[in-house]
PDB file of N, CA and C in Angstrom:
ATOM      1  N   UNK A   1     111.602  70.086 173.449  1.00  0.00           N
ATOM      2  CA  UNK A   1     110.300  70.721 173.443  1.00  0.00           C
ATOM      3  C   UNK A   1     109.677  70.562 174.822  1.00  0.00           C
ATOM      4  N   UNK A   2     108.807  71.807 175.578  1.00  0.00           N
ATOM      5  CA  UNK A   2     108.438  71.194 176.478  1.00  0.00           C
ATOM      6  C   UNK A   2     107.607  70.680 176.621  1.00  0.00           C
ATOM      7  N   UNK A   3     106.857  70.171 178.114  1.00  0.00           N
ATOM      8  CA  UNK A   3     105.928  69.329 178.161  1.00  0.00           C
ATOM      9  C   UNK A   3     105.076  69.827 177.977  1.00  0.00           C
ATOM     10  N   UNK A   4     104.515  71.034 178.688  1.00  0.00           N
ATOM     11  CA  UNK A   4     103.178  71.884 178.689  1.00  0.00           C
ATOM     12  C   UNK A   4     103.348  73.019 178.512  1.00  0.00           C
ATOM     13  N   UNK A   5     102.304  73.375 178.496  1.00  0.00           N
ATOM     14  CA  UNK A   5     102.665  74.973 177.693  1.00  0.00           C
ATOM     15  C   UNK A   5     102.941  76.094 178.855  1.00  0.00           C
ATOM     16  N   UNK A   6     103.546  76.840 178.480  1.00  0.00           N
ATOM     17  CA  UNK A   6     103.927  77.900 179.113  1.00  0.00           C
ATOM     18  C   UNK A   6     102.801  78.897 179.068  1.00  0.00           C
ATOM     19  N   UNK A   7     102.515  79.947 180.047  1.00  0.00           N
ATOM     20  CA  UNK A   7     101.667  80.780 179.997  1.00  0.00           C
ATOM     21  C   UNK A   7     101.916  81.838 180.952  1.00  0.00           C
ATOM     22  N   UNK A   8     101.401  83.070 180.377  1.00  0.00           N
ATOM     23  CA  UNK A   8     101.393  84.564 180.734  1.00  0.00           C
ATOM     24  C   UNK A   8     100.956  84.629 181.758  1.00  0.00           C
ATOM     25  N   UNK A   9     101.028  85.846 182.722  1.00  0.00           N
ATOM     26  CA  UNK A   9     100.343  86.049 183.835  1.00  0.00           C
ATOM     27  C   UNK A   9      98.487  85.950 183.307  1.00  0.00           C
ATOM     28  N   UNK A  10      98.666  86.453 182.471  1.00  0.00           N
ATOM     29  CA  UNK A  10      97.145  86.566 181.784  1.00  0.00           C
ATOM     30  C   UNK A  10      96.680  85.285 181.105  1.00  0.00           C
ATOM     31  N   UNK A  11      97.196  84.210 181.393  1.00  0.00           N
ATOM     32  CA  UNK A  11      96.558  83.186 180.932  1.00  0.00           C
ATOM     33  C   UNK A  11      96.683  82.321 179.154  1.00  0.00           C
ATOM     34  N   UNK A  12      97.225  83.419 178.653  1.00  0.00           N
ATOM     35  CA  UNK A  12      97.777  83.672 177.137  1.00  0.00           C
ATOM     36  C   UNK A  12      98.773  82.367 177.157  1.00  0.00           C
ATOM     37  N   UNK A  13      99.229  81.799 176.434  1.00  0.00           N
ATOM     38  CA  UNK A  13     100.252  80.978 175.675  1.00  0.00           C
ATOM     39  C   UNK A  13     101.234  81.810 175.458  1.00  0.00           C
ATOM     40  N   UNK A  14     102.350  81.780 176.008  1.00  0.00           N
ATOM     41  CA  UNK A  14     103.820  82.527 175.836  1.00  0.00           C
ATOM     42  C   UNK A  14     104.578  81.626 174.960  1.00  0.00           C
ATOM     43  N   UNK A  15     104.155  82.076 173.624  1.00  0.00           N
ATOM     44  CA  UNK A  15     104.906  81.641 172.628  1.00  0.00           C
ATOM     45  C   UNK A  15     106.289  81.842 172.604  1.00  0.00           C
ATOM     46  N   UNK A  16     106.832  82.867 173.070  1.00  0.00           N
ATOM     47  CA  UNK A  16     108.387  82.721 173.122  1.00  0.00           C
ATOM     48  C   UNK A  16     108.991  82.058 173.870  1.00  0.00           C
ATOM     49  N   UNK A  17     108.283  81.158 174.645  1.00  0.00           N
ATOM     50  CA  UNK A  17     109.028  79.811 175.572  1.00  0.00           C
ATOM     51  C   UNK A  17     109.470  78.548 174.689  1.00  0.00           C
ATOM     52  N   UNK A  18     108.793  78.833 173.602  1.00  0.00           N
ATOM     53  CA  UNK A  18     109.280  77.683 172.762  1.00  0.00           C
ATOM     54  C   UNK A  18     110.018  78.531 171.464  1.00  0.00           C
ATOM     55  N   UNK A  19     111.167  79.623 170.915  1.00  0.00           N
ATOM     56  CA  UNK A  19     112.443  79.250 171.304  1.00  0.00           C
ATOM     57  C   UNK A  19     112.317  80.599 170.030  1.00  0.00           C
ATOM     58  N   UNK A  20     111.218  80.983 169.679  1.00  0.00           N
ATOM     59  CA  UNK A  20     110.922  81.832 169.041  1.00  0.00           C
ATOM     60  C   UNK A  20     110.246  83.010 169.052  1.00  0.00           C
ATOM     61  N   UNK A  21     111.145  84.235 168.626  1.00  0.00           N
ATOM     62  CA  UNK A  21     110.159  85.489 168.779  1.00  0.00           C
ATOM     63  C   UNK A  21     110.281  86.477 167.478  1.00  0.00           C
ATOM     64  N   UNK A  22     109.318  86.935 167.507  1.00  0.00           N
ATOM     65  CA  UNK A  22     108.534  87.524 166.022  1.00  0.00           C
ATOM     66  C   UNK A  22     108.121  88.578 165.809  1.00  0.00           C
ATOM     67  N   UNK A  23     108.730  89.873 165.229  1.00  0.00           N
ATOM     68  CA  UNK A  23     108.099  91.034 165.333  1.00  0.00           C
ATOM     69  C   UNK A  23     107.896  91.432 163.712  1.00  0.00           C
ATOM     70  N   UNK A  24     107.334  92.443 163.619  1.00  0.00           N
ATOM     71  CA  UNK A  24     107.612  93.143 162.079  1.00  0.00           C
ATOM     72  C   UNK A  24     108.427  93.234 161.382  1.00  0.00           C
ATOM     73  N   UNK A  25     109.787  93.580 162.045  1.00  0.00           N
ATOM     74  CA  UNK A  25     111.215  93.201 161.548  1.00  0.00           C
ATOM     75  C   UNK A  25     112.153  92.219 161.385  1.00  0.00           C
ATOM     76  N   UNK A  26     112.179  91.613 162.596  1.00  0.00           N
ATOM     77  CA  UNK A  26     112.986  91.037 163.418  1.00  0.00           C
ATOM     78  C   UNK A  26     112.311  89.283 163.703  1.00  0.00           C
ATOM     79  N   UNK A  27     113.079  88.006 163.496  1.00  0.00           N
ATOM     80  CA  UNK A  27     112.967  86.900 163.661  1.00  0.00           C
ATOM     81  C   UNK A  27     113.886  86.123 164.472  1.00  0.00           C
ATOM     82  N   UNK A  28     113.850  86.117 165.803  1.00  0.00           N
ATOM     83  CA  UNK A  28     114.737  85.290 166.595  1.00  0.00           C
ATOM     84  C   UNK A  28     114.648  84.195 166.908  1.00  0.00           C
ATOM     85  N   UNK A  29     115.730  83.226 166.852  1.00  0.00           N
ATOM     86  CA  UNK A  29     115.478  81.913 166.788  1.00  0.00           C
ATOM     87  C   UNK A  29     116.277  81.712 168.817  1.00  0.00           C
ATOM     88  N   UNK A  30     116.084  80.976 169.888  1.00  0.00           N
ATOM     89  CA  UNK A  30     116.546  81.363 170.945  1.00  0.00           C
ATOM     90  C   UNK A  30     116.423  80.152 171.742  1.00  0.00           C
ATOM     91  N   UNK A  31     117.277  79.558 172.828  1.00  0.00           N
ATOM     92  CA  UNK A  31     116.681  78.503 173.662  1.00  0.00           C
ATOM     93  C   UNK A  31     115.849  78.438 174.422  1.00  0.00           C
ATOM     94  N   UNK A  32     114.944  78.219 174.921  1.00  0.00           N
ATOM     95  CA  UNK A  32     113.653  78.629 176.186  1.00  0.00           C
ATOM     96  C   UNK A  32     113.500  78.412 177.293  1.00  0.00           C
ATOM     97  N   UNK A  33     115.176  78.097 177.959  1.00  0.00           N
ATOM     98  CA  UNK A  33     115.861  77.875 178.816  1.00  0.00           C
ATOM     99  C   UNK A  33     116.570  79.037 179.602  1.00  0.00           C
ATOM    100  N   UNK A  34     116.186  79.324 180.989  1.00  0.00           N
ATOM    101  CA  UNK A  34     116.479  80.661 181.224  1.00  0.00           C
ATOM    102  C   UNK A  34     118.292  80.608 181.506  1.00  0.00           C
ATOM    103  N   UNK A  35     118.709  79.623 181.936  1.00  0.00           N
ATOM    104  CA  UNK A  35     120.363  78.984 181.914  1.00  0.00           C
ATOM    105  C   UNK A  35     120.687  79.113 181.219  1.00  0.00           C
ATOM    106  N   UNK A  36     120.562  79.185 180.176  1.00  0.00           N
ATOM    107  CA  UNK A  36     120.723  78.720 178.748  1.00  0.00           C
ATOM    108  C   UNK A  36     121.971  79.628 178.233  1.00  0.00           C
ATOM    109  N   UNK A  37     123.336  79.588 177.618  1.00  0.00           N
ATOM    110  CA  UNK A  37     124.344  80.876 177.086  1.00  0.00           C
ATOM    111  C   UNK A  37     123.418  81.334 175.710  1.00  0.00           C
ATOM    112  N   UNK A  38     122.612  80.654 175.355  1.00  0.00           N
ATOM    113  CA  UNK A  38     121.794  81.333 173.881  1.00  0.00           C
ATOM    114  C   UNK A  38     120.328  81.671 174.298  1.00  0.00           C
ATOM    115  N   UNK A  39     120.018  81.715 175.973  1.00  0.00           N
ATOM    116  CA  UNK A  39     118.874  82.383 175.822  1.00  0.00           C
ATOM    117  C   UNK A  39     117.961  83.092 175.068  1.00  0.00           C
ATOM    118  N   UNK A  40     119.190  84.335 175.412  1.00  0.00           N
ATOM    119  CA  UNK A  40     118.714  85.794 174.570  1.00  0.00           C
ATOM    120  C   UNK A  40     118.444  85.978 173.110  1.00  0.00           C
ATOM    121  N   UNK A  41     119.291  84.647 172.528  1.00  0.00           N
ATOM    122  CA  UNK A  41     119.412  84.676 170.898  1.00  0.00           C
ATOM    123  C   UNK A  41     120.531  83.578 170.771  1.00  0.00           C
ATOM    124  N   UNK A  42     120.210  82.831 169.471  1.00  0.00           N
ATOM    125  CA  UNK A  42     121.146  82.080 168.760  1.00  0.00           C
ATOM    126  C   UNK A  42     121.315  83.026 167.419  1.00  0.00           C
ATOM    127  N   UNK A  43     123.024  83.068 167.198  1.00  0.00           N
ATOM    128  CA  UNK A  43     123.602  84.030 165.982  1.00  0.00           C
ATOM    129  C   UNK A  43     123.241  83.467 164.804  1.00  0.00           C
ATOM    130  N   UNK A  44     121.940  83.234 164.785  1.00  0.00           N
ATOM    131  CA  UNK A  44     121.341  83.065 163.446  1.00  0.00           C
ATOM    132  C   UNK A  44     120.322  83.789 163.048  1.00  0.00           C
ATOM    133  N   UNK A  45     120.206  84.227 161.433  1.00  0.00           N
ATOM    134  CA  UNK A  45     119.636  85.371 161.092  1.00  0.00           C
ATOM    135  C   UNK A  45     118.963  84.762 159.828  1.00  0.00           C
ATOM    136  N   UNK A  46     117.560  85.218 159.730  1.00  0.00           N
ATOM    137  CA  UNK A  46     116.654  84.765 158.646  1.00  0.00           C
ATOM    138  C   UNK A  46     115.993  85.921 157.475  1.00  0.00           C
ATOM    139  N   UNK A  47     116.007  86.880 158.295  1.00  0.00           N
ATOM    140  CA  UNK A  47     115.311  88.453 157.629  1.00  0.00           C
ATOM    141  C   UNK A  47     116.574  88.906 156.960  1.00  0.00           C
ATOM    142  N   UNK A  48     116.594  89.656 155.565  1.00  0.00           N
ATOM    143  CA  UNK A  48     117.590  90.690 155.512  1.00  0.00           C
ATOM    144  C   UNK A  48     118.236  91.638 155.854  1.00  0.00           C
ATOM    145  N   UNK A  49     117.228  92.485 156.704  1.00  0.00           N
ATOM    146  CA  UNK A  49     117.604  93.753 157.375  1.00  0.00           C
ATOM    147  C   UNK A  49     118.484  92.733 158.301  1.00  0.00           C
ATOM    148  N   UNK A  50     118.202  91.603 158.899  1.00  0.00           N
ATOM    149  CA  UNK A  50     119.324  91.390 159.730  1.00  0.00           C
ATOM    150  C   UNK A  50     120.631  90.857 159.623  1.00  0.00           C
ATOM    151  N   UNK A  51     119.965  90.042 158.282  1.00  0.00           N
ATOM    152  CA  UNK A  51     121.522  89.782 158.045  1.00  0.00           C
ATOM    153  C   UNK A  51     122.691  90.922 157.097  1.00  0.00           C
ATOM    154  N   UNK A  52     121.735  91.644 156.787  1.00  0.00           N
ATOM    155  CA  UNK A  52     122.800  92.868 156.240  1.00  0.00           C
ATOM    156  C   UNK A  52     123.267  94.015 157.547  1.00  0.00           C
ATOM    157  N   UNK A  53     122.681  94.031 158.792  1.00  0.00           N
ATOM    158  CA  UNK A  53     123.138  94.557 159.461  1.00  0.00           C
ATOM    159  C   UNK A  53     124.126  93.766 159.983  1.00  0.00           C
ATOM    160  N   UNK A  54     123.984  92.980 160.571  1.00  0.00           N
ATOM    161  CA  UNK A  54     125.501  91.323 160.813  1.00  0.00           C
ATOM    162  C   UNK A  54     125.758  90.685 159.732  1.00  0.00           C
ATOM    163  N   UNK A  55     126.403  90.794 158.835  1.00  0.00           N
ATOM    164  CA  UNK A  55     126.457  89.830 157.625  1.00  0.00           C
ATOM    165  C   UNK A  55     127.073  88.325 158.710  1.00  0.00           C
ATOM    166  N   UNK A  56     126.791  87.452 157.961  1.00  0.00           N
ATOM    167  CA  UNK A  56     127.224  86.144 158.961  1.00  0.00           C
ATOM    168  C   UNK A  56     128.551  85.556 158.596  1.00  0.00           C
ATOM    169  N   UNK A  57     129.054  84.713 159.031  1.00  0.00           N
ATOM    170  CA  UNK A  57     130.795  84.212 159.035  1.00  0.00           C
ATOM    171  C   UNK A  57     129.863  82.747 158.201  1.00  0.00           C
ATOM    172  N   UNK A  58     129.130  82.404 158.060  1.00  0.00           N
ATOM    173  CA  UNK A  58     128.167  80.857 157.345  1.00  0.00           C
ATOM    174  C   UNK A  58     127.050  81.070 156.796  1.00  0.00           C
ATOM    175  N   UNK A  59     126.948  81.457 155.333  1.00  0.00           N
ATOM    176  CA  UNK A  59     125.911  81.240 154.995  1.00  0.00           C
ATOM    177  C   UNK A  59     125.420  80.488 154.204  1.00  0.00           C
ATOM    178  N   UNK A  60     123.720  79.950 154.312  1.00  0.00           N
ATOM    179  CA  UNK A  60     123.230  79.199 153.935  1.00  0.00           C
ATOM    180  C   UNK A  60     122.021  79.771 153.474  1.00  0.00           C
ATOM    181  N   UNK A  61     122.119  79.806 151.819  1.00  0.00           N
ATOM    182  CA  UNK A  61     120.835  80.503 151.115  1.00  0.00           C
ATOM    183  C   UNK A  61     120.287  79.618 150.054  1.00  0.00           C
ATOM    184  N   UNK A  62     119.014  80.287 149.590  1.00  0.00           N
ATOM    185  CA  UNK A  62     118.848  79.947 147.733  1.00  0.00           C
ATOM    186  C   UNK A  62     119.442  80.889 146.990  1.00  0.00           C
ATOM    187  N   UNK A  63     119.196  80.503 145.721  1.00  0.00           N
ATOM    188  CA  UNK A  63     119.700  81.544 144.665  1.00  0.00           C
ATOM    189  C   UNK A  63     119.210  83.069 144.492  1.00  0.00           C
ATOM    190  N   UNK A  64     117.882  83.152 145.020  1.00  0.00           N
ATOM    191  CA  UNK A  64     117.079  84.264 145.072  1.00  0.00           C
ATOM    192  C   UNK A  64     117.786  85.434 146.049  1.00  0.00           C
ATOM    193  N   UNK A  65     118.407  84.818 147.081  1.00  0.00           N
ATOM    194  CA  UNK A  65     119.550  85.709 148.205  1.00  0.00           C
ATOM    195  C   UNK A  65     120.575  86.044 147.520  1.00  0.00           C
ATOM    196  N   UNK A  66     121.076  85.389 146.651  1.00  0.00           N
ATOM    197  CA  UNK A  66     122.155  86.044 146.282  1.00  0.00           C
ATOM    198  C   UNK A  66     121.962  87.191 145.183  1.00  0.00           C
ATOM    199  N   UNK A  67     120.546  86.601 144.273  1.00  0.00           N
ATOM    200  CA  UNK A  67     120.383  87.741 143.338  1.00  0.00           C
ATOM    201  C   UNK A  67     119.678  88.903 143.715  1.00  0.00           C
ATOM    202  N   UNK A  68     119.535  89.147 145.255  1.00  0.00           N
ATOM    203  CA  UNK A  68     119.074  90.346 145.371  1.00  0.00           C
ATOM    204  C   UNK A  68     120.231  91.604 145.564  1.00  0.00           C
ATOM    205  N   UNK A  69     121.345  90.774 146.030  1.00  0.00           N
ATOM    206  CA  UNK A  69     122.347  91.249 146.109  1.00  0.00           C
ATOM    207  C   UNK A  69     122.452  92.575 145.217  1.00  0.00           C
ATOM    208  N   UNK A  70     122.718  92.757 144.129  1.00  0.00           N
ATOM    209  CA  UNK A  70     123.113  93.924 143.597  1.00  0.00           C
ATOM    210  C   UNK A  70     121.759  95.062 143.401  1.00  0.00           C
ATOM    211  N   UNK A  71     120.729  94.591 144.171  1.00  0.00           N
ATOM    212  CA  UNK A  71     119.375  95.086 144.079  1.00  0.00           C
ATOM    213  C   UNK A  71     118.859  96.534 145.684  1.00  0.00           C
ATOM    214  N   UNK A  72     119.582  95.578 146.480  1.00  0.00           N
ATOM    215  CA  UNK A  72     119.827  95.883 147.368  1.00  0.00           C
ATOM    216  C   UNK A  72     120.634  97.099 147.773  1.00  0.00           C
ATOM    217  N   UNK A  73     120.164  98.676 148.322  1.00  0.00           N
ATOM    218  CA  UNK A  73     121.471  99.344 148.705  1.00  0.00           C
ATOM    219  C   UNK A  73     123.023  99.102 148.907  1.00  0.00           C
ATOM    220  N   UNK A  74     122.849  98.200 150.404  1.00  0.00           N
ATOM    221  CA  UNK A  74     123.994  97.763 151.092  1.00  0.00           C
ATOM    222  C   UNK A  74     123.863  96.121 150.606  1.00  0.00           C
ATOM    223  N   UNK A  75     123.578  95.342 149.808  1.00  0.00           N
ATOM    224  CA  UNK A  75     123.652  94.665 149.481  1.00  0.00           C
ATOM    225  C   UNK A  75     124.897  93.552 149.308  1.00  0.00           C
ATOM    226  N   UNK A  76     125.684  94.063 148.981  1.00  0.00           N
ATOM    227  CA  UNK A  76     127.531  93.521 148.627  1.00  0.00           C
ATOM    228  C   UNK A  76     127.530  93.159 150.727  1.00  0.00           C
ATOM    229  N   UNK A  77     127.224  93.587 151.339  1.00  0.00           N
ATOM    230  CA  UNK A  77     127.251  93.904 152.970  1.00  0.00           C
ATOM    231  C   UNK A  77     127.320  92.441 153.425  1.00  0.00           C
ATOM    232  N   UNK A  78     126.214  91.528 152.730  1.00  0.00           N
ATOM    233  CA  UNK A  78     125.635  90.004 152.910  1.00  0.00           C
ATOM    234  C   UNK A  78     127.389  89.177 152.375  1.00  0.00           C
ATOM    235  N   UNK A  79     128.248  89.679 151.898  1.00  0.00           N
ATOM    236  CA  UNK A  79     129.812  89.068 151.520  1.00  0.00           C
ATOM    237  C   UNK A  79     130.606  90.063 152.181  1.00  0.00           C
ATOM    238  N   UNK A  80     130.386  90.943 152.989  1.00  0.00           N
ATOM    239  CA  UNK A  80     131.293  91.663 153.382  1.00  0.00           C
ATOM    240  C   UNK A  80     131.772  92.811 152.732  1.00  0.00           C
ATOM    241  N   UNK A  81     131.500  93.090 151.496  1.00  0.00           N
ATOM    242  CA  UNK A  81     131.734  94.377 150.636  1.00  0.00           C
ATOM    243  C   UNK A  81     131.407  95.438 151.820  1.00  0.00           C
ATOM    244  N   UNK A  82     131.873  96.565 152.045  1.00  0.00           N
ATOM    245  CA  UNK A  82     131.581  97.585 152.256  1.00  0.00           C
ATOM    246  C   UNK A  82     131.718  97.916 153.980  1.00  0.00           C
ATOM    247  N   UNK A  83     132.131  96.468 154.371  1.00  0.00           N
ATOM    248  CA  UNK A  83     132.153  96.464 155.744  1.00  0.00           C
ATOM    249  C   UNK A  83     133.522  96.031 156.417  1.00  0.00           C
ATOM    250  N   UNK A  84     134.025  96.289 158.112  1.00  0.00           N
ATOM    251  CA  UNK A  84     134.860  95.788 158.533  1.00  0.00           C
ATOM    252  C   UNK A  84     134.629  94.108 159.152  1.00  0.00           C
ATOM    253  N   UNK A  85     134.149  93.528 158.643  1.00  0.00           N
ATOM    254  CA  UNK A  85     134.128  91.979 158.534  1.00  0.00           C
ATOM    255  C   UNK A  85     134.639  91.261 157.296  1.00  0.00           C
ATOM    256  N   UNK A  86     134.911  90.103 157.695  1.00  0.00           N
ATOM    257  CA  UNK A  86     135.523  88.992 156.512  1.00  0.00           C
ATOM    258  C   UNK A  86     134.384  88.650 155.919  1.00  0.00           C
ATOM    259  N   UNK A  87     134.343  88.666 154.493  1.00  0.00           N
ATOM    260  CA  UNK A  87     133.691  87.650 154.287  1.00  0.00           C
ATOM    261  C   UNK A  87     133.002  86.256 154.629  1.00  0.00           C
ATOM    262  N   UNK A  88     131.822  85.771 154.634  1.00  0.00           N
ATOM    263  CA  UNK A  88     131.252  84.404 155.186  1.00  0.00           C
ATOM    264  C   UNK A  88     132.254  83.542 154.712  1.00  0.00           C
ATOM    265  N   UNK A  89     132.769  82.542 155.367  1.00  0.00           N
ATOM    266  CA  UNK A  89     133.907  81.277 154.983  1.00  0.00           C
ATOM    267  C   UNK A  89     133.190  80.411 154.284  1.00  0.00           C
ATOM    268  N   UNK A  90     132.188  80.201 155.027  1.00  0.00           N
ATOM    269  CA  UNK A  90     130.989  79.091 154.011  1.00  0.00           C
ATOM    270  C   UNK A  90     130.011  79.613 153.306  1.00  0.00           C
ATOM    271  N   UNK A  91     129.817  79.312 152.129  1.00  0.00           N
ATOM    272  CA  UNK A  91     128.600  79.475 151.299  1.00  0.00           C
ATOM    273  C   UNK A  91     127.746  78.681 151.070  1.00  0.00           C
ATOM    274  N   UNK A  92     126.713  78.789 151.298  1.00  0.00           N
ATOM    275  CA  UNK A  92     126.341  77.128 150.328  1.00  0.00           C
ATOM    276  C   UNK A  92     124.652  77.599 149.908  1.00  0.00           C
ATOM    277  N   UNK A  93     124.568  77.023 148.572  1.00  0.00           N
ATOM    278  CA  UNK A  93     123.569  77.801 148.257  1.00  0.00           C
ATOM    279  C   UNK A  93     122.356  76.306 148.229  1.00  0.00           C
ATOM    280  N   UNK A  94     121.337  76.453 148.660  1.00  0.00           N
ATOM    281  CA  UNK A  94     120.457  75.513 148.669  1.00  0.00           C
ATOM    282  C   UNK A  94     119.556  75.188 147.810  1.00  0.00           C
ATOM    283  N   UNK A  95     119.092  74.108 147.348  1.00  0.00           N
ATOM    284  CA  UNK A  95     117.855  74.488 146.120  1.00  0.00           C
ATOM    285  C   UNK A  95     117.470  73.251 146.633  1.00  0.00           C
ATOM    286  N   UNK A  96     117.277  72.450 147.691  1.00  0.00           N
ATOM    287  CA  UNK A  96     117.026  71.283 147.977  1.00  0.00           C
ATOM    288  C   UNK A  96     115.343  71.164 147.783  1.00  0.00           C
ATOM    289  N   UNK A  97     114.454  72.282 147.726  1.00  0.00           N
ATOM    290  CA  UNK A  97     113.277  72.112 147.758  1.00  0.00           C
ATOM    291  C   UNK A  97     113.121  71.905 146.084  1.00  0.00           C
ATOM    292  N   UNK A  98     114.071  72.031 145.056  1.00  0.00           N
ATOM    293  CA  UNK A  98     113.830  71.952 143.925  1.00  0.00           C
ATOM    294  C   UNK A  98     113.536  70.135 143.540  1.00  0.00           C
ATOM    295  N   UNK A  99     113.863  69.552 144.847  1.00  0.00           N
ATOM    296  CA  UNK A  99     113.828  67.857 144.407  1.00  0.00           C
ATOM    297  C   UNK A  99     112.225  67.634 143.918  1.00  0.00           C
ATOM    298  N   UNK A 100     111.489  68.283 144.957  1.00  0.00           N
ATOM    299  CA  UNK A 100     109.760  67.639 144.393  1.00  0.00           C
ATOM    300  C   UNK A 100     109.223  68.778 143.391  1.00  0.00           C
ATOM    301  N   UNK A 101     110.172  69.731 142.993  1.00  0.00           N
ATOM    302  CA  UNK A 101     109.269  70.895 142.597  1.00  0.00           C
ATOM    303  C   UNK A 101     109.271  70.987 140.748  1.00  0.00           C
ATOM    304  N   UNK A 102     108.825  71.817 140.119  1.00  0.00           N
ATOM    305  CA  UNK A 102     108.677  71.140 138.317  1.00  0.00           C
ATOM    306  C   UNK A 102     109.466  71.231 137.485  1.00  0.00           C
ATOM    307  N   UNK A 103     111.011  71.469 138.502  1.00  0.00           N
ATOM    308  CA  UNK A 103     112.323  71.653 137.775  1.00  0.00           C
ATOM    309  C   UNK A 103     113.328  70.450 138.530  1.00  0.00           C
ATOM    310  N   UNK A 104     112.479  69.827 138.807  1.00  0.00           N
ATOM    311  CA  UNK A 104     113.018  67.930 139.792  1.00  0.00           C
ATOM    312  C   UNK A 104     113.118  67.450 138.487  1.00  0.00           C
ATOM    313  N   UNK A 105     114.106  66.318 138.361  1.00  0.00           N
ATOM    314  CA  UNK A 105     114.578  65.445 138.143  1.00  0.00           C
ATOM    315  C   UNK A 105     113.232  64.462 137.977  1.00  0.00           C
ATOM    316  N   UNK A 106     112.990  63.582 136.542  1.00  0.00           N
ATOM    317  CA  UNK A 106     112.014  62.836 137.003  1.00  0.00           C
ATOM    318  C   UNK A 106     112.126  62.049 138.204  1.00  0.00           C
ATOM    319  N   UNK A 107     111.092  61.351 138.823  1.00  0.00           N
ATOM    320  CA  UNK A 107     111.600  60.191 139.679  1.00  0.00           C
ATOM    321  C   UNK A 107     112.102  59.348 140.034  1.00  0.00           C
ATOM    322  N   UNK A 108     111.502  58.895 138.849  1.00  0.00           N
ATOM    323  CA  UNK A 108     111.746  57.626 137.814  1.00  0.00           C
ATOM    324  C   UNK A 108     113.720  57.345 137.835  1.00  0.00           C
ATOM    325  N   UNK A 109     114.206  58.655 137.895  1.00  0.00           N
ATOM    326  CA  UNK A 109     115.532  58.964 137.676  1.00  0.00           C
ATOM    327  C   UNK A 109     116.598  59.087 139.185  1.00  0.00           C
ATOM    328  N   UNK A 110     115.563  59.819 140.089  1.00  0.00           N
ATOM    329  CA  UNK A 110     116.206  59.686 141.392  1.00  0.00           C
ATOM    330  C   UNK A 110     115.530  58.735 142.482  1.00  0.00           C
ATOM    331  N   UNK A 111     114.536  57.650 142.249  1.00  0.00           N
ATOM    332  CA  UNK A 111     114.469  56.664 142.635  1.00  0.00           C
ATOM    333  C   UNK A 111     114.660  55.652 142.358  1.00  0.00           C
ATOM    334  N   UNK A 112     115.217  54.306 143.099  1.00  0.00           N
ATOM    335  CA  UNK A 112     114.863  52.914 142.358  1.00  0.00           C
ATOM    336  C   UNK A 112     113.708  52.094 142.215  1.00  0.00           C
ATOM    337  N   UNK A 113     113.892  51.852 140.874  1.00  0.00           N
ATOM    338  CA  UNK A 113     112.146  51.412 140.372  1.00  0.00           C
ATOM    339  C   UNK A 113     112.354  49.913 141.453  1.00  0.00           C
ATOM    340  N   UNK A 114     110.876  50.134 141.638  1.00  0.00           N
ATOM    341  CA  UNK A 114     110.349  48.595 142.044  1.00  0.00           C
ATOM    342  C   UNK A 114     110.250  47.651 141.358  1.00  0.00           C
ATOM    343  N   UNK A 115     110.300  46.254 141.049  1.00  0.00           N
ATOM    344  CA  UNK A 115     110.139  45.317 140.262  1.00  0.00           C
ATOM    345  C   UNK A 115     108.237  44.429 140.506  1.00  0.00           C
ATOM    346  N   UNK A 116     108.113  44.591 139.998  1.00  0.00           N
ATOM    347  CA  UNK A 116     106.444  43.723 140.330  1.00  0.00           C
ATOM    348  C   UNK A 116     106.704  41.878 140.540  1.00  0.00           C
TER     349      UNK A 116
END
């Protein structure tokens, strides 16, 4: 992270120095390093339109990504259906936010109790 902030000719905070840029469509994740081989972009994709335009070789979703799948036009696209790419090698589907949420596990169950 850097030290101080970066800024525009105009005095503005140039938010895309710190490693992110943001449009209506489009979410790039990027280094803020002008050296940098991932300057321009790191091959990671968060929006759908983008990842159905690149389906990825690793993905990492919730369950809700996968069930849009058949909802979706080009949908099958996110596994490679319909396209000249392989399928993603990795899948892995995430629900890790389900630990604190009202389908968690009591606590009681995934912590160790304290003794008084």
């Amino acid at each position: 992270m850097p030290e101080s902030r970066k800024a525009k000719p105009d005095g503005s905070a140039d938010e895309s120095y710190y490693g992110f840029l943001a449009t209506a469509n489009s979410f790039v994740t990027r280094c803020p390093e002008e050296d940098c081989a991932f300057h321009e972009a790191l091959p990671v994709y968060f929006i759908d339109e983008q990842l159905l335009r690149a389906p990825p070789s690793f993905l990492l979703g919730t369950i809700d990504k996968f069930a849009m799948i058949p909802w979706k036009e080009n949908g099958g696209a996110l596994l490679g259906v319909g396209t000249d790419r392989s399928p993603p090698s990795l899948v892995i589907q995430d629900e890790l936010h389900l630990i604190s949420g009202p389908w968690a596990p009591s606590p009681g169950f995934t912590r160790p109790r304290s003794r008084r």
